[in-house]
N, C-alpha and C. Protein backbone atom coordinates (compact mmCIF):
# COMPACT_ATOMS: atom_id res chain seq x y z
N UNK A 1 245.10 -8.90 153.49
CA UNK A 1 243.92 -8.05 153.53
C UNK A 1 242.71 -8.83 154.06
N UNK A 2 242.89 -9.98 153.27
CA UNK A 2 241.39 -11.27 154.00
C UNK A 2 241.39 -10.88 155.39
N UNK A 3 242.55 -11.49 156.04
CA UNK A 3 242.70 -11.66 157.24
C UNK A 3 242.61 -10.50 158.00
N UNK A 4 243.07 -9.44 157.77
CA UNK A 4 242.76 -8.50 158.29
C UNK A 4 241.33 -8.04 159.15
N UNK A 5 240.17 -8.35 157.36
CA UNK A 5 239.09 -8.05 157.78
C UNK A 5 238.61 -9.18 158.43
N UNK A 6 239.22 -10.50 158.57
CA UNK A 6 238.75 -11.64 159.41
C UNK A 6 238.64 -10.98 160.49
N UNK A 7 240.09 -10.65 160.95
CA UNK A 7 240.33 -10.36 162.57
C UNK A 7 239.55 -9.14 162.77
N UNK A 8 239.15 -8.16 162.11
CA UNK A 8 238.20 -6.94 162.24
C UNK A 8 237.02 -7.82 162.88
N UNK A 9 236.18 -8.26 162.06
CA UNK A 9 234.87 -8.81 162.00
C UNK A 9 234.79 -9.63 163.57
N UNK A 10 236.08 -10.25 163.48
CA UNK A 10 235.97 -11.53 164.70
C UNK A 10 235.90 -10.68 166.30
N UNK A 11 236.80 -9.71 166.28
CA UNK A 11 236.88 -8.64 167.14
C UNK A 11 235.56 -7.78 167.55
N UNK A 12 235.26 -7.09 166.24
CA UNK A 12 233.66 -6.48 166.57
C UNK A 12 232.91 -7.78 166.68
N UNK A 13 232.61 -8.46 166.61
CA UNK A 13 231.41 -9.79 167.34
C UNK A 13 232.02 -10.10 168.94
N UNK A 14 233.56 -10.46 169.21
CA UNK A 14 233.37 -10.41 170.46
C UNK A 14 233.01 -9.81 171.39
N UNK A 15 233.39 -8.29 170.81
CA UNK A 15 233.23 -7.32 171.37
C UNK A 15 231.62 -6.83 171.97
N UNK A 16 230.99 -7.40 171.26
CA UNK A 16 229.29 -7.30 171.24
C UNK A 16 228.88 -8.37 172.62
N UNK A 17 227.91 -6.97 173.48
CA UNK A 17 226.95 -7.88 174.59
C UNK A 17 226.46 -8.80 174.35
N UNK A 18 227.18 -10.06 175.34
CA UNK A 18 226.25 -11.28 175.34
C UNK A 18 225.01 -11.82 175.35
N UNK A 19 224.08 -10.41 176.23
CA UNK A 19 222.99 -10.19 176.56
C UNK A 19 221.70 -9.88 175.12
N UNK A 20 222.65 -8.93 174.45
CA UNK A 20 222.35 -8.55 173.03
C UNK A 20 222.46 -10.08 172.41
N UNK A 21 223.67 -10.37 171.77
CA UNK A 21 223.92 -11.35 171.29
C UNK A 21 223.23 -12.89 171.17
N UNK A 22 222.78 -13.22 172.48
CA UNK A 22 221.44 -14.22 172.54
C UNK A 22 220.55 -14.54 171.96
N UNK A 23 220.31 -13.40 172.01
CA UNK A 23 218.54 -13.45 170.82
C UNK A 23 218.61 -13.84 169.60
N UNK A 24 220.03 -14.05 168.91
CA UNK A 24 219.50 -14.15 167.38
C UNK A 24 219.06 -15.80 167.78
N UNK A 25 219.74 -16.53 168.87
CA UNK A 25 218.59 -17.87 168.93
C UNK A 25 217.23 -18.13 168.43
N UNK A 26 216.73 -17.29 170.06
CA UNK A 26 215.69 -16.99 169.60
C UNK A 26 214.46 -17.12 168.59
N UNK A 27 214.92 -16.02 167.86
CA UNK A 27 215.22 -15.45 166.40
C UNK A 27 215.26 -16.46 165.58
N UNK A 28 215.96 -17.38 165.15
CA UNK A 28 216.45 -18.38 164.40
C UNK A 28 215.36 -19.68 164.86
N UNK A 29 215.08 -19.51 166.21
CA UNK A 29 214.28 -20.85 166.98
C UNK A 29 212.96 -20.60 166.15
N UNK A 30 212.49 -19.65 166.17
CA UNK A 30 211.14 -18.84 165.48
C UNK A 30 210.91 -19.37 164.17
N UNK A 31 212.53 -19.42 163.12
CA UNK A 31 211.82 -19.16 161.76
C UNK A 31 211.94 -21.19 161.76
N UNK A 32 212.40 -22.12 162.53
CA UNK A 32 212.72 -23.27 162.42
C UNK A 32 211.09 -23.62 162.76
N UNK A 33 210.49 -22.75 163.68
CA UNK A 33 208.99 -23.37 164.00
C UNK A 33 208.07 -23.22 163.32
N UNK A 34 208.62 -22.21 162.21
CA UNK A 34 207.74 -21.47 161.32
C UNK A 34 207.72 -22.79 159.97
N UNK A 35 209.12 -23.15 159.75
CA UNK A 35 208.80 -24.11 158.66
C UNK A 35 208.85 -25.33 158.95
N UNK A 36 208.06 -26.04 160.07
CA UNK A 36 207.91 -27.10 160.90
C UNK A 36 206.29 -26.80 160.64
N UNK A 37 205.56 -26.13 160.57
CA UNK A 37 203.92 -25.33 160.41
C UNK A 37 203.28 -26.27 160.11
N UNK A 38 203.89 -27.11 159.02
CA UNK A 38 203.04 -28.18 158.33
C UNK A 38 204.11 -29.49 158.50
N UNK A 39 204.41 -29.84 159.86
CA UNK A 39 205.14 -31.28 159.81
C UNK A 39 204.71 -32.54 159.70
N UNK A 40 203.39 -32.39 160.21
CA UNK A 40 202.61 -33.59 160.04
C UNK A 40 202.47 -35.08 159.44
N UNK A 41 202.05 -34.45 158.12
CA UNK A 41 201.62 -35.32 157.55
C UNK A 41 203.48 -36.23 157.08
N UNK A 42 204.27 -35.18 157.30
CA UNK A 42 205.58 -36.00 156.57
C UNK A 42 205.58 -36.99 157.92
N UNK A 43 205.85 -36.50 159.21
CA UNK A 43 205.67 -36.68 160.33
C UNK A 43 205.33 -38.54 160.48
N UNK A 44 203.77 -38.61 160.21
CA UNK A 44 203.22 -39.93 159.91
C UNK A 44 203.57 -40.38 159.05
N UNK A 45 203.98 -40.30 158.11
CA UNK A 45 204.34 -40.97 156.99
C UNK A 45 206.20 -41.73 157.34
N UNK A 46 206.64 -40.89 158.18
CA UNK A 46 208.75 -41.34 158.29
C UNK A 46 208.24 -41.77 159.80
N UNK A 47 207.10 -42.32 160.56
CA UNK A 47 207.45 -42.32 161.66
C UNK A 47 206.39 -43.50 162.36
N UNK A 48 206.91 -45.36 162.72
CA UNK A 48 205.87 -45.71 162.47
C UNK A 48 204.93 -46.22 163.70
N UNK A 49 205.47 -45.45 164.51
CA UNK A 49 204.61 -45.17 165.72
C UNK A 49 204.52 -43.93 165.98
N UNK A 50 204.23 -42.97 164.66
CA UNK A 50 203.86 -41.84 165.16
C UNK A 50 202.75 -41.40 165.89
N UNK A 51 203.06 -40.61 167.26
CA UNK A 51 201.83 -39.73 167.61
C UNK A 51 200.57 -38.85 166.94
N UNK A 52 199.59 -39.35 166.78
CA UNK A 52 198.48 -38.97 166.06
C UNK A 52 197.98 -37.35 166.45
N UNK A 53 198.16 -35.93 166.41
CA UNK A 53 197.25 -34.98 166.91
C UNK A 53 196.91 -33.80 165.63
N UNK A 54 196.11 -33.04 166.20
CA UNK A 54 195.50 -32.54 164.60
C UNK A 54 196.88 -31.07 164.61
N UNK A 55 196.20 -30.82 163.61
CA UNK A 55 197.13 -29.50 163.15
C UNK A 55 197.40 -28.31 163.73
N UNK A 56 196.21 -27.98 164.75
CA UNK A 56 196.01 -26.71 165.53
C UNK A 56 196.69 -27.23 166.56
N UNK A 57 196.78 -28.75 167.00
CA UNK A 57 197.57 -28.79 168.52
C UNK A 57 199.13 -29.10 168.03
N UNK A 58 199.64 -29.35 167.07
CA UNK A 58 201.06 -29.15 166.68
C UNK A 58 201.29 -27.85 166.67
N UNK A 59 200.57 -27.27 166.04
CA UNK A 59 200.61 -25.65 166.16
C UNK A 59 200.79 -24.86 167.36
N UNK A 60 200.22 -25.31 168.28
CA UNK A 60 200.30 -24.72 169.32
C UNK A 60 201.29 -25.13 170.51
N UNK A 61 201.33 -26.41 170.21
CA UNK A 61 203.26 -26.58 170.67
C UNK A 61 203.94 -25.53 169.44
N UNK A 62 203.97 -25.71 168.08
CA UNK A 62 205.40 -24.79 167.85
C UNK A 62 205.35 -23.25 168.24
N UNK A 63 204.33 -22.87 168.58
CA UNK A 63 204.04 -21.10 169.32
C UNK A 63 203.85 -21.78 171.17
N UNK A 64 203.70 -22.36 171.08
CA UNK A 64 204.41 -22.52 172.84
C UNK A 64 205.82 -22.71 173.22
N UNK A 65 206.29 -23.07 172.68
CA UNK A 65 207.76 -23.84 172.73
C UNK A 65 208.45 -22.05 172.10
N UNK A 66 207.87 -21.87 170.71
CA UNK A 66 208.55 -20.14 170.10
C UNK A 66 208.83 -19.34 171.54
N UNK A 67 207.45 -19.58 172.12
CA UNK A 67 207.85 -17.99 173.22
C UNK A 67 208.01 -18.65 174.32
N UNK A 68 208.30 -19.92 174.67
CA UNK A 68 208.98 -20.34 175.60
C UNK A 68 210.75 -19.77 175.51
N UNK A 69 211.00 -20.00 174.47
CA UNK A 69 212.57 -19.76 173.87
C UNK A 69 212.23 -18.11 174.35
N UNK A 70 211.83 -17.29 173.81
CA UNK A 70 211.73 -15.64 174.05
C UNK A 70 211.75 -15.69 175.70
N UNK A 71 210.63 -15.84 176.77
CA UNK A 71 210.58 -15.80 178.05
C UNK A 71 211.58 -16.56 178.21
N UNK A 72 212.32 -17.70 178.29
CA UNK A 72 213.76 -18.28 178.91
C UNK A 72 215.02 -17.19 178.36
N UNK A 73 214.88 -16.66 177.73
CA UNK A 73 216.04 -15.89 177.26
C UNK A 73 215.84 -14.55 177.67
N UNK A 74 214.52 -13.71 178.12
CA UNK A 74 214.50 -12.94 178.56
C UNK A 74 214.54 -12.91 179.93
N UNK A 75 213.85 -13.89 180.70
CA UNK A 75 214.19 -14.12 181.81
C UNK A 75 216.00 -14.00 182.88
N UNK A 76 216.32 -14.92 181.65
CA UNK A 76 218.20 -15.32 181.90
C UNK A 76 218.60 -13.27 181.49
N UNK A 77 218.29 -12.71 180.76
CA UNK A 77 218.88 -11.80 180.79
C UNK A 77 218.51 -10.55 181.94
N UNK A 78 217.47 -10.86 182.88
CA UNK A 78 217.07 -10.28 183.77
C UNK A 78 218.46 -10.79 185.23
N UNK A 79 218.70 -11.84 184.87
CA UNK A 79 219.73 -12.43 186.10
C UNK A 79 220.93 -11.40 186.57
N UNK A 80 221.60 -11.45 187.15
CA UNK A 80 222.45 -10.42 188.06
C UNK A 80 223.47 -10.14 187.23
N UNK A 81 224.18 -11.46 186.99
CA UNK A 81 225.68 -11.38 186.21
C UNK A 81 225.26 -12.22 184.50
N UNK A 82 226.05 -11.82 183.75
CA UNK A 82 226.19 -12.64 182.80
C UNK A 82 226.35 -13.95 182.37
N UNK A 83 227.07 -14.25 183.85
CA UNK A 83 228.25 -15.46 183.65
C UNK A 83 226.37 -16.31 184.14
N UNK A 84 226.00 -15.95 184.90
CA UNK A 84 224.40 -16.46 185.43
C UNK A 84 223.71 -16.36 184.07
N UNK A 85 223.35 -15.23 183.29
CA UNK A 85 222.71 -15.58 182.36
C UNK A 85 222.84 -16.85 181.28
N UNK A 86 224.40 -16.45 180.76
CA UNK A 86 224.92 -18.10 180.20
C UNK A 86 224.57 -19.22 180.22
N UNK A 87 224.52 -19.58 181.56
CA UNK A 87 224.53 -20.83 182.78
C UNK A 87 222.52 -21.05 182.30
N UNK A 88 221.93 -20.01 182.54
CA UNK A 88 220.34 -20.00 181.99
C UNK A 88 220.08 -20.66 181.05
N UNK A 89 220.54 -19.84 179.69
CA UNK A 89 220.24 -19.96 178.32
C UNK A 89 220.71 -20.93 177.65
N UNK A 90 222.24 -21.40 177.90
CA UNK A 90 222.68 -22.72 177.35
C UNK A 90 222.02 -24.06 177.82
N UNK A 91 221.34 -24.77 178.66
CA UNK A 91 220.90 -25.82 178.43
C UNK A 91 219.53 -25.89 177.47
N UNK A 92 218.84 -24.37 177.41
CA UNK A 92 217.72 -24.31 176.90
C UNK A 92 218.57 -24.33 175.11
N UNK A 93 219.18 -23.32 175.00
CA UNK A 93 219.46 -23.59 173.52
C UNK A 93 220.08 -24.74 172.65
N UNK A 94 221.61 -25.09 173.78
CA UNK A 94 221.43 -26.87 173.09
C UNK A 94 220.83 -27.88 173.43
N UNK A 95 219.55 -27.87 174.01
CA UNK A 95 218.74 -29.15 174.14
C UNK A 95 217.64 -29.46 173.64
N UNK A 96 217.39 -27.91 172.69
CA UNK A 96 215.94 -27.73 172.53
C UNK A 96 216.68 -27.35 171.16
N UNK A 97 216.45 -26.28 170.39
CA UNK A 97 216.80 -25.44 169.12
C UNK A 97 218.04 -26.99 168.59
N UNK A 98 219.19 -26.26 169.26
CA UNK A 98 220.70 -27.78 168.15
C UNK A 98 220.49 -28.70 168.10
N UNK A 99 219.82 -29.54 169.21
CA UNK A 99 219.44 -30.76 169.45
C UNK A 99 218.69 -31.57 168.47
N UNK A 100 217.62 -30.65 168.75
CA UNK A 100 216.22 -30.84 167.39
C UNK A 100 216.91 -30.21 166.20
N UNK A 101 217.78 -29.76 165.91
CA UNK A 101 218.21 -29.74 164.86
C UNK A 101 219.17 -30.72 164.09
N UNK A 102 220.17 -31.01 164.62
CA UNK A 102 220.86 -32.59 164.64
C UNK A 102 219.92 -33.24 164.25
N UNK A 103 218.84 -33.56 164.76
CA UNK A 103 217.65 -34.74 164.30
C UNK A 103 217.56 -34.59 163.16
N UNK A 104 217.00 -33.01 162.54
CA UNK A 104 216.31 -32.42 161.57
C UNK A 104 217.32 -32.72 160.14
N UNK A 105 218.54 -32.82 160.22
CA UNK A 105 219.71 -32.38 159.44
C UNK A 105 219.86 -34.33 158.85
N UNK A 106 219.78 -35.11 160.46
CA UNK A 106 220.07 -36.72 160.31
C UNK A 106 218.80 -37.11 159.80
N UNK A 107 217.68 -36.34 159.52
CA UNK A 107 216.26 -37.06 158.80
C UNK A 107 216.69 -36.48 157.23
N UNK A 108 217.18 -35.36 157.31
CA UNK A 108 217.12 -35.46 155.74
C UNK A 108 217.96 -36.09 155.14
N UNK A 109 219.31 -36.81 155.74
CA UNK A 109 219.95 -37.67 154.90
C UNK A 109 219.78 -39.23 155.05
N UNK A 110 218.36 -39.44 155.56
CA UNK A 110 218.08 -40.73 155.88
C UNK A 110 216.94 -40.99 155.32
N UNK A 111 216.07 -40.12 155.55
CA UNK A 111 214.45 -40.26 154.19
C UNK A 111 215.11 -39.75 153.02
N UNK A 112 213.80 -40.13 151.91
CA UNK A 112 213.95 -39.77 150.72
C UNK A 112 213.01 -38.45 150.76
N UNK A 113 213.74 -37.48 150.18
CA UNK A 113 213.21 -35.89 149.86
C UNK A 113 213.08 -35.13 151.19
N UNK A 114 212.68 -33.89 150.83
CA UNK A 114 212.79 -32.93 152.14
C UNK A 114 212.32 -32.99 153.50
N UNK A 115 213.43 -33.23 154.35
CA UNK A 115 213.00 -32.99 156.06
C UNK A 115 212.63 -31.50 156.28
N UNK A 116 211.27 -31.67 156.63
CA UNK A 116 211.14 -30.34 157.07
C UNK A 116 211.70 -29.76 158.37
N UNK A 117 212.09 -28.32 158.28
CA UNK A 117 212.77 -27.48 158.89
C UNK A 117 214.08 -27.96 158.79
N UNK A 118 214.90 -28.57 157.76
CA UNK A 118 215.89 -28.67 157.64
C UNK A 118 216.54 -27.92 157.40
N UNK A 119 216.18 -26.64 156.28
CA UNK A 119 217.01 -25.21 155.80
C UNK A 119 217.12 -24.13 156.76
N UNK A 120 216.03 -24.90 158.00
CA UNK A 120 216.23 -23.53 159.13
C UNK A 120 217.76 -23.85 160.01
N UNK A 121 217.52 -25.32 160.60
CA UNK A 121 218.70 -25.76 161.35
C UNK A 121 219.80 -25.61 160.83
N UNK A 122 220.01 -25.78 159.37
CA UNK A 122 221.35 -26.32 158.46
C UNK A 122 222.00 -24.26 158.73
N UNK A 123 220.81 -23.26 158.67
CA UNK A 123 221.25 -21.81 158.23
C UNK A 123 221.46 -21.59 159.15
N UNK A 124 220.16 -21.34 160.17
CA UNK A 124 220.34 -20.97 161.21
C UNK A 124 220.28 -21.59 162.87
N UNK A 125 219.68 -22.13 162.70
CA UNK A 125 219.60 -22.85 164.35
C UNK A 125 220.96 -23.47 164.69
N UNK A 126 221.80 -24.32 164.01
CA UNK A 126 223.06 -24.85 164.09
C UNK A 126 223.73 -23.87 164.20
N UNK A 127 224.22 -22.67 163.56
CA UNK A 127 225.43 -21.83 163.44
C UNK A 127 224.79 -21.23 164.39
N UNK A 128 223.55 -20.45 164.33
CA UNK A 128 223.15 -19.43 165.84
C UNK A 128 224.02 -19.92 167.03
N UNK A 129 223.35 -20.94 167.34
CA UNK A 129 223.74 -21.55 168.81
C UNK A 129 225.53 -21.66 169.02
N UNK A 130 225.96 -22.40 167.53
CA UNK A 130 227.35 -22.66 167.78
C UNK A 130 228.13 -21.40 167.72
N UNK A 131 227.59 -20.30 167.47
CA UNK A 131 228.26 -18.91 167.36
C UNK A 131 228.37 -18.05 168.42
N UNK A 132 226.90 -18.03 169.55
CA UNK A 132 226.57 -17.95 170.69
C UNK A 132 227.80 -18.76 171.46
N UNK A 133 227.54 -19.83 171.30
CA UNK A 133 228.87 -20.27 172.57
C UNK A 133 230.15 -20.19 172.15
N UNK A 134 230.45 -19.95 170.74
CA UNK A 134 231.82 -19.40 170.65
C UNK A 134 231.90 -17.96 171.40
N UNK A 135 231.35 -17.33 171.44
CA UNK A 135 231.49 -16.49 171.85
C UNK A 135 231.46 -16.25 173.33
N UNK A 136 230.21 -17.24 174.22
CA UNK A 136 230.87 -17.04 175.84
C UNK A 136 231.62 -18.07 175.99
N UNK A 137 232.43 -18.87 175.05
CA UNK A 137 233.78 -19.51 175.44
C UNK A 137 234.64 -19.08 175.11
N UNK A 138 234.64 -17.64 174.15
CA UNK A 138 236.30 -16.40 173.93
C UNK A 138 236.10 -16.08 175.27
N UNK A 139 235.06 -15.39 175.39
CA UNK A 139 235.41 -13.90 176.61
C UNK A 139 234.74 -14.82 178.57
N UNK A 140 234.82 -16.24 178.05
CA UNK A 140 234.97 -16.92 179.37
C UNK A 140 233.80 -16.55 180.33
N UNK A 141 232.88 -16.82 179.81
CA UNK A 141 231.47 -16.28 180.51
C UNK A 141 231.16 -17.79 180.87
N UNK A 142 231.28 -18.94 180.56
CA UNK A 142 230.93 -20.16 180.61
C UNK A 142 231.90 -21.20 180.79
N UNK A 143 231.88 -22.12 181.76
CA UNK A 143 232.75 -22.59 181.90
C UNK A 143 232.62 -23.88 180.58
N UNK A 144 233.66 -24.08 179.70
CA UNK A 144 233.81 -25.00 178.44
C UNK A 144 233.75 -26.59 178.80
N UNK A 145 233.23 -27.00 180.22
CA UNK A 145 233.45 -28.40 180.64
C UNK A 145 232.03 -27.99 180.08
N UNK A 146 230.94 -27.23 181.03
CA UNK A 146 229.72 -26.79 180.77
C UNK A 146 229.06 -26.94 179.46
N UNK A 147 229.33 -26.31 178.90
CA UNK A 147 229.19 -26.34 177.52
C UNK A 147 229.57 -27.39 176.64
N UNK A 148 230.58 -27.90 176.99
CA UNK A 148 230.92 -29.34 176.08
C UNK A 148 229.87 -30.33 176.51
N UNK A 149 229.64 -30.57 177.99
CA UNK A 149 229.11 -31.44 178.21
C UNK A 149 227.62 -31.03 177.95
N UNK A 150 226.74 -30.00 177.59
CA UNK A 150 225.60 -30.18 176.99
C UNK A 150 225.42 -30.84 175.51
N UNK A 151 226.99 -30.00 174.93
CA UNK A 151 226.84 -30.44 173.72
C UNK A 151 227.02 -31.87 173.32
N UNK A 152 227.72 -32.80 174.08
CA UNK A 152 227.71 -34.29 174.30
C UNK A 152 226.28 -34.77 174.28
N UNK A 153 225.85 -34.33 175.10
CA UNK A 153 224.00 -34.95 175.73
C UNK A 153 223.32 -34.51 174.12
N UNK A 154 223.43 -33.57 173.34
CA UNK A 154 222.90 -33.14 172.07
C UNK A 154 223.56 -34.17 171.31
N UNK A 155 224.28 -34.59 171.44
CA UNK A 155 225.28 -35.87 170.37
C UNK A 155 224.44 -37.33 170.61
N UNK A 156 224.63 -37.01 172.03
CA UNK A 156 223.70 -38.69 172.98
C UNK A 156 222.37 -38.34 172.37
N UNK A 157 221.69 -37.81 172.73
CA UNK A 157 220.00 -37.92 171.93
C UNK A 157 219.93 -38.05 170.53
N UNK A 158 220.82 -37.12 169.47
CA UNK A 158 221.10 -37.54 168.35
C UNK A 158 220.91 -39.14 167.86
N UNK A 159 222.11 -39.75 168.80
CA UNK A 159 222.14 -41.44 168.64
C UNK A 159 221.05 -41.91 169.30
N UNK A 160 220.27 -41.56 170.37
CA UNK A 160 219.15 -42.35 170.33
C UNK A 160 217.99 -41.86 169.53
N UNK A 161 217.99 -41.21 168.71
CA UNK A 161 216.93 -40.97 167.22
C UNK A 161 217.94 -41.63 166.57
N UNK A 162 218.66 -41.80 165.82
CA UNK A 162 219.32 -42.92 165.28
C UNK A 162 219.30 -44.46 165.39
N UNK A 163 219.33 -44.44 166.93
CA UNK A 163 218.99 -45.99 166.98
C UNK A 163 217.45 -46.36 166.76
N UNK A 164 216.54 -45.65 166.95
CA UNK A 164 214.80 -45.70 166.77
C UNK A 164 215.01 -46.16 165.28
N UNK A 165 215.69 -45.33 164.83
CA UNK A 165 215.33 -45.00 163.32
C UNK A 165 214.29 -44.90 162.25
N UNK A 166 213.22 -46.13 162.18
CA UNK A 166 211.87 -44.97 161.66
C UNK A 166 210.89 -45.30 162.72
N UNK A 167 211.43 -45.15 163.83
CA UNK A 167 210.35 -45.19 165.03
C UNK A 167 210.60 -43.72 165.35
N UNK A 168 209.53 -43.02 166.28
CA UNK A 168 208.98 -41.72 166.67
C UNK A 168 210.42 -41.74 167.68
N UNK A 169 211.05 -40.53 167.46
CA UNK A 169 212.32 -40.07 168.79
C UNK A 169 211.55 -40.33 170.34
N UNK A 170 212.38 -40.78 170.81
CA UNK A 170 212.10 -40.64 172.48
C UNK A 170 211.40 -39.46 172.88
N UNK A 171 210.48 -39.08 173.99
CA UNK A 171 210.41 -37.71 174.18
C UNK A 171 209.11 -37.35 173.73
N UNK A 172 209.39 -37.90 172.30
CA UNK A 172 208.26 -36.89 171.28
C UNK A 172 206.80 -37.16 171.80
N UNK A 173 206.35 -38.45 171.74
CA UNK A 173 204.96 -38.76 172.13
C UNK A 173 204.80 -37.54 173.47
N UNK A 174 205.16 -37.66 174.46
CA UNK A 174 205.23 -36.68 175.56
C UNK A 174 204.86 -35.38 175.14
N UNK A 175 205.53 -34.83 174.10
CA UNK A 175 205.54 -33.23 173.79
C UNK A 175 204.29 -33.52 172.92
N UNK A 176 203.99 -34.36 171.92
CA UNK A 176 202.96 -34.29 171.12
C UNK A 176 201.26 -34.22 172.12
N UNK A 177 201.21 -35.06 173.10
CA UNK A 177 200.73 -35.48 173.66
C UNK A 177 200.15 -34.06 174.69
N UNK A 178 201.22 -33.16 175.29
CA UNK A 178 201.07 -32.20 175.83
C UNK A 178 200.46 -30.73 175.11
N UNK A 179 200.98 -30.92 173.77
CA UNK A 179 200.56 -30.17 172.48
C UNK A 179 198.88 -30.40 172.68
N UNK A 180 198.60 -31.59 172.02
CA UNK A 180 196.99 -31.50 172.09
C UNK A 180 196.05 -31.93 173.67
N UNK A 181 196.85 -32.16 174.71
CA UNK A 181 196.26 -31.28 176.02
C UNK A 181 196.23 -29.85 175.96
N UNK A 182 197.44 -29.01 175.48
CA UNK A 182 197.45 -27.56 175.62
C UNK A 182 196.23 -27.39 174.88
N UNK A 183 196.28 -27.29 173.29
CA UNK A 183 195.39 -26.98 172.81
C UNK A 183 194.07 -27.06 172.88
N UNK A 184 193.53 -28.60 173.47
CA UNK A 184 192.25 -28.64 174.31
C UNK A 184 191.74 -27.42 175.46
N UNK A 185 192.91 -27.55 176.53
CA UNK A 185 192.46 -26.44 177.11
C UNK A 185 192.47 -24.92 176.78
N UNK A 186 193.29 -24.38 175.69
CA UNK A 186 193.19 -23.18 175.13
C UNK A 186 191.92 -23.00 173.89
N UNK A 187 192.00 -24.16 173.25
CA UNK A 187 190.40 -23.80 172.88
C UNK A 187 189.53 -24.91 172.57
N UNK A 188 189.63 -26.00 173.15
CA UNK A 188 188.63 -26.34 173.61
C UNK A 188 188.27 -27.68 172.58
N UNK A 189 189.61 -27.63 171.52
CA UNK A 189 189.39 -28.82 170.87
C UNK A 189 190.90 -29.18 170.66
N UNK A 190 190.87 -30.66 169.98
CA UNK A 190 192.56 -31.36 169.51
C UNK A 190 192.69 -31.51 168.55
């Protein structure tokens, strides 16, 4: 009977547009930025060349980066074929959303007490994404060299935040850095 309704369930999800199906990323990318809101101060404290910027320009990277994820995914679903949309959306979702989540998951078992946005990645950002490409690797929308090999490069950055270890991830100064340029020019302070 389990199995039954396994194979029911597994069937109606394949069966479901890829196009549809995408968004719960998205979706999931959203509520991970949402409890990232206040990363900061943990931020400086686990990180010892952390990038210094105030609260409104972190902020405004995690709502730039939010509807960056929405416009890349709506965009890719504007594309001709599917197999094109795929090809879109997968480097954006494992390099950005799983990626940073791997980090998120390897900080909380390496500091003492809560990594923030850890309960988003562990629920949703990890299974979203890995559910998403189970699914255009059933019905063959993506080629699985493709897809493995992003998910490798998400393994490779992993280990180089690992090797830093309580130094700031590669990358980050860059995005932090662009955060409170954005925010300067959107309103006018950092």
């Amino acid at each position: 009977m389990t199995q039954k309704i396994y194979h029911t369930l597994v069937g109606q999800f394949v069966s479901l547009p890829f196009r549809k199906i995408i968004w719960i990323v998205p979706v999931a990318f959203t509520f991970h930025e949402m409890e990232e809101w206040n990363i900061m101060p943990w931020w400086l404290d686990h990180f010892s060349n952390a990038t210094v910027i105030s609260d409104l320009a972190l902020r405004t990277w995690l709502v730039f980066i939010t509807l960056i994820g929405f416009l890349w995914t709506g965009i890719a679903c504007l594309l001709p074929t599917v197999r094109a949309t795929g090809l879109m959306v997968f480097p954006f979702f494992v390099m950005i959303p799983f990626s940073n989540s791997l980090q998120h998951v390897y900080w909380q078992f390496t500091f003492e007490g809560y990594a923030p946005a850890f309960l988003s990645c562990a629920i949703l950002n990890i299974p979203s994404v890995l559910l998403v490409s189970w699914h255009a690797g059933r019905n063959r929308l993506v080629n699985p060299i493709f897809l493995g090999t992003l998910f490798v490069l998400a393994i490779l950055y992993l280990l180089g935040t690992i090797l830093e270890s309580q130094k700031e991830p590669a990358f980050f100064h860059e995005i932090l850095t662009f955060s409170a340029w954005l925010a300067d020019h959107l309103f006018g302070v950092t």
